[in-house]
Protein backbone atom coordinates (compact mmCIF):
# COMPACT_ATOMS: atom_id res chain seq x y z
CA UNK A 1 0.00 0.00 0.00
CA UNK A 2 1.51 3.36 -0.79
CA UNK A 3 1.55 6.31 1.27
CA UNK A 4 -1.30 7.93 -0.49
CA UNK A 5 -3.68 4.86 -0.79
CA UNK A 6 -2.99 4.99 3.21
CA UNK A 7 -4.13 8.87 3.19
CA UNK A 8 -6.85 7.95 1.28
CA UNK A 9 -8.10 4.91 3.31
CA UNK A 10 -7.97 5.59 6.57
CA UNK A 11 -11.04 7.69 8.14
CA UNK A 12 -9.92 7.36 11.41
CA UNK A 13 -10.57 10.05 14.28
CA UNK A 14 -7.36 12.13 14.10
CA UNK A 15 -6.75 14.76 16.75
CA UNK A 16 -6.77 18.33 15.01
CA UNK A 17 -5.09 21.41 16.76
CA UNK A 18 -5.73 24.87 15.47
CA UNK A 19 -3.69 27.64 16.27
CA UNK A 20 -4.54 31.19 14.90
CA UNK A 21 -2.71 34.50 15.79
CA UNK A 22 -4.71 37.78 14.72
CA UNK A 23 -2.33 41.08 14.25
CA UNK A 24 -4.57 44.12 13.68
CA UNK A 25 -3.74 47.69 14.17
CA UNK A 26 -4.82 47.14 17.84
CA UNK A 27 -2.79 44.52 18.78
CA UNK A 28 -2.55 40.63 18.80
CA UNK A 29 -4.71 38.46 19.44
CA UNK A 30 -4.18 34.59 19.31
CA UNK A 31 -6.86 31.50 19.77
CA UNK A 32 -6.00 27.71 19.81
CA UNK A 33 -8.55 24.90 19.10
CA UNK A 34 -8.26 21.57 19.48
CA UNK A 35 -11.25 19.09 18.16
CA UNK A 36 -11.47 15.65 16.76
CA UNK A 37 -12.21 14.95 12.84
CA UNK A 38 -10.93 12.85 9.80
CA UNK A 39 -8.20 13.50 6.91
CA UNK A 40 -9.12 11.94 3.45
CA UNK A 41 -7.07 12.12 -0.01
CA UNK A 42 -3.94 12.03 -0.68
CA UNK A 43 -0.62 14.40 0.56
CA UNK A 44 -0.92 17.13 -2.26
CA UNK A 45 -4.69 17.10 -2.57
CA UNK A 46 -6.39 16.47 0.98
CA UNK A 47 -9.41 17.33 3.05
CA UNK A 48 -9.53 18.06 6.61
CA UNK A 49 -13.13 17.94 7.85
CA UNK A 50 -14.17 18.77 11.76
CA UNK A 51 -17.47 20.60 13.44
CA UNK A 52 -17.27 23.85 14.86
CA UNK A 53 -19.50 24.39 17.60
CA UNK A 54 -19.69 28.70 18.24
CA UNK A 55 -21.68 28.88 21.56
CA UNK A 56 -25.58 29.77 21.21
CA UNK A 57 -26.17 27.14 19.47
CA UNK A 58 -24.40 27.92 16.41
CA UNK A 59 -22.63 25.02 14.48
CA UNK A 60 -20.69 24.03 11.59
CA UNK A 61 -19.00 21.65 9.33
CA UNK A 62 -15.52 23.14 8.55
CA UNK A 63 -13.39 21.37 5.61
CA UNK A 64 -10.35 22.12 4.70
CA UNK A 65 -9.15 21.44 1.57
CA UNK A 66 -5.29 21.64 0.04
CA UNK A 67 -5.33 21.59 -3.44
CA UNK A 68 -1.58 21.03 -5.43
CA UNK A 69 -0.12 21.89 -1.78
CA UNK A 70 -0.56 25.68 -3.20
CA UNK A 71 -4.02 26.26 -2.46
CA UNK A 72 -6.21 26.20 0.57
CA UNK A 73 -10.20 26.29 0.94
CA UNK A 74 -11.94 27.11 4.62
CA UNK A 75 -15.52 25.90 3.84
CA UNK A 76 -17.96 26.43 6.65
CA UNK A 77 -21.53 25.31 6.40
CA UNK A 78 -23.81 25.55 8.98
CA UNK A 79 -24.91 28.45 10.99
CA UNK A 80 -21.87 30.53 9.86
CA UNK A 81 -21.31 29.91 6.22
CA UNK A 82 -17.83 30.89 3.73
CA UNK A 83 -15.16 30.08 1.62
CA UNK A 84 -11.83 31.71 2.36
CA UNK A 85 -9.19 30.99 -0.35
CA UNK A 86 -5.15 31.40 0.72
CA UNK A 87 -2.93 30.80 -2.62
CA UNK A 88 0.41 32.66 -2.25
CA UNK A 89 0.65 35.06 -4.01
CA UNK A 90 -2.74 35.67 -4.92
CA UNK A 91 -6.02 38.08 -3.52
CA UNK A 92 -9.00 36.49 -3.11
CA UNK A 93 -12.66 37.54 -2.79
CA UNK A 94 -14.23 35.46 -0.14
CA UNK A 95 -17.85 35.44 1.03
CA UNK A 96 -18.54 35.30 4.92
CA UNK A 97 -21.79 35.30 5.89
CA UNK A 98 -23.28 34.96 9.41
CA UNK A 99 -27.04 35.51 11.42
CA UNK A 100 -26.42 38.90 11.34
CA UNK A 101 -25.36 39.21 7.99
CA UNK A 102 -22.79 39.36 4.79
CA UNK A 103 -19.63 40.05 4.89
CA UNK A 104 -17.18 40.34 1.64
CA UNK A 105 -13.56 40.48 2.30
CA UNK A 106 -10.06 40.02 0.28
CA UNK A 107 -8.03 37.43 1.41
CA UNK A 108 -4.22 37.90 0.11
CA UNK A 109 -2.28 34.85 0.97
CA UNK A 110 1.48 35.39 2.33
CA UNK A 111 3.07 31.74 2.27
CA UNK A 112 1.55 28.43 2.79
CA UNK A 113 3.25 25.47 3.61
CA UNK A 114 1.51 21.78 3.52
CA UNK A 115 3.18 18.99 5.43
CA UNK A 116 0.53 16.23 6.21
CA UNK A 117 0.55 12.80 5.06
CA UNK A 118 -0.73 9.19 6.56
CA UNK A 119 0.76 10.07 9.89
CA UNK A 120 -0.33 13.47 10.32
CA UNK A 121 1.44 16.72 10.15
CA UNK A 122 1.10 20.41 9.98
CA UNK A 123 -0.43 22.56 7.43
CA UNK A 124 0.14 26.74 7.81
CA UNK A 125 -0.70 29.52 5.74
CA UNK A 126 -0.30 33.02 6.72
CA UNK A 127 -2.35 35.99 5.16
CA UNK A 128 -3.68 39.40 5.26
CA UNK A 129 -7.67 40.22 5.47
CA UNK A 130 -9.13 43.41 4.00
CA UNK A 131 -12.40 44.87 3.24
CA UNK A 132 -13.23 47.12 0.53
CA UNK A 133 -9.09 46.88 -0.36
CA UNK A 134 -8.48 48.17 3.15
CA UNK A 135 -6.33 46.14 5.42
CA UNK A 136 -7.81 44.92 8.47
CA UNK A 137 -5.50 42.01 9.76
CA UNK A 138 -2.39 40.18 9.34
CA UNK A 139 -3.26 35.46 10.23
CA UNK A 140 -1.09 33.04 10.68
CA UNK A 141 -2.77 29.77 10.79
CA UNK A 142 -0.51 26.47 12.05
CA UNK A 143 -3.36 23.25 11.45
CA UNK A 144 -1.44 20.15 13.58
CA UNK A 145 -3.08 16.50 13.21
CA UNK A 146 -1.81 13.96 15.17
CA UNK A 147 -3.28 10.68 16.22
């Protein structure tokens, strides 16, 4: 069995550690996650796919999904739905919407970096955020699975 068949195969619960550090004109702010969900595919072209649960109720079905190791998709359905795109590089327009409404914002990706294969790894992608070509914020986003 090669590596990616193994990728591709195995379902398993994986342990999935997010670690996100916000720089805005006011300062830094930084939030860690840690949840349980499954990796699928193979090393370049992958999906990591976990439930996000926002307080009040509010859920949703996150996937991540590394395309070519040079692009990344944040899907979100559920009570808080979007697709951010990070391709270094490259600006994105990415929808955001929420209960209390639509946001649209540019997403310009700085560097991304894809390391995961059948025994888990780390995926990170910085980037800035703007609105109306304004910018807002400055991510870095480290994604650990582990068993």
């Amino acid at each position: 069995m090669t590596m990616n068949d193994e990728i591709r195969k195995d379902l398993r619960e994986r342990t999935i550690r997010i670690t996100d550090l916000q720089s805005t004109f006011e300062g830094d702010n930084a939030v860690e996650i840690m949840t349980k969900g499954t990796v699928e595919g193979q090393p370049d072209d992958y999906t990591i796919s976990y439930r996000e649960d926002f307080g009040d109720g509010m859920t949703s079905l996150t996937r991540i999904k590394v395309r070519d190791r040079r692009r990344v998709s944040i899907i979100r359905d559920g009570s808080i739905t979007s697709e951010l795109i990070v391709e270094k590089g490259k600006r994105h327009n990415c929808q955001y919407s929420t209960p209390y409404g639509d946001l649209m914002m540019g997403i310009y990706g700085l560097s991304l970096r894809s390391d995961i294969g059948s025994e888990g790894g780390e995926l990170s992608m910085d980037y800035t955020v703007d609105f109306n070509g304004e910018l807002t914020a400055q991510k870095k986003m480290r994604i650990t699975v582990s068993d």
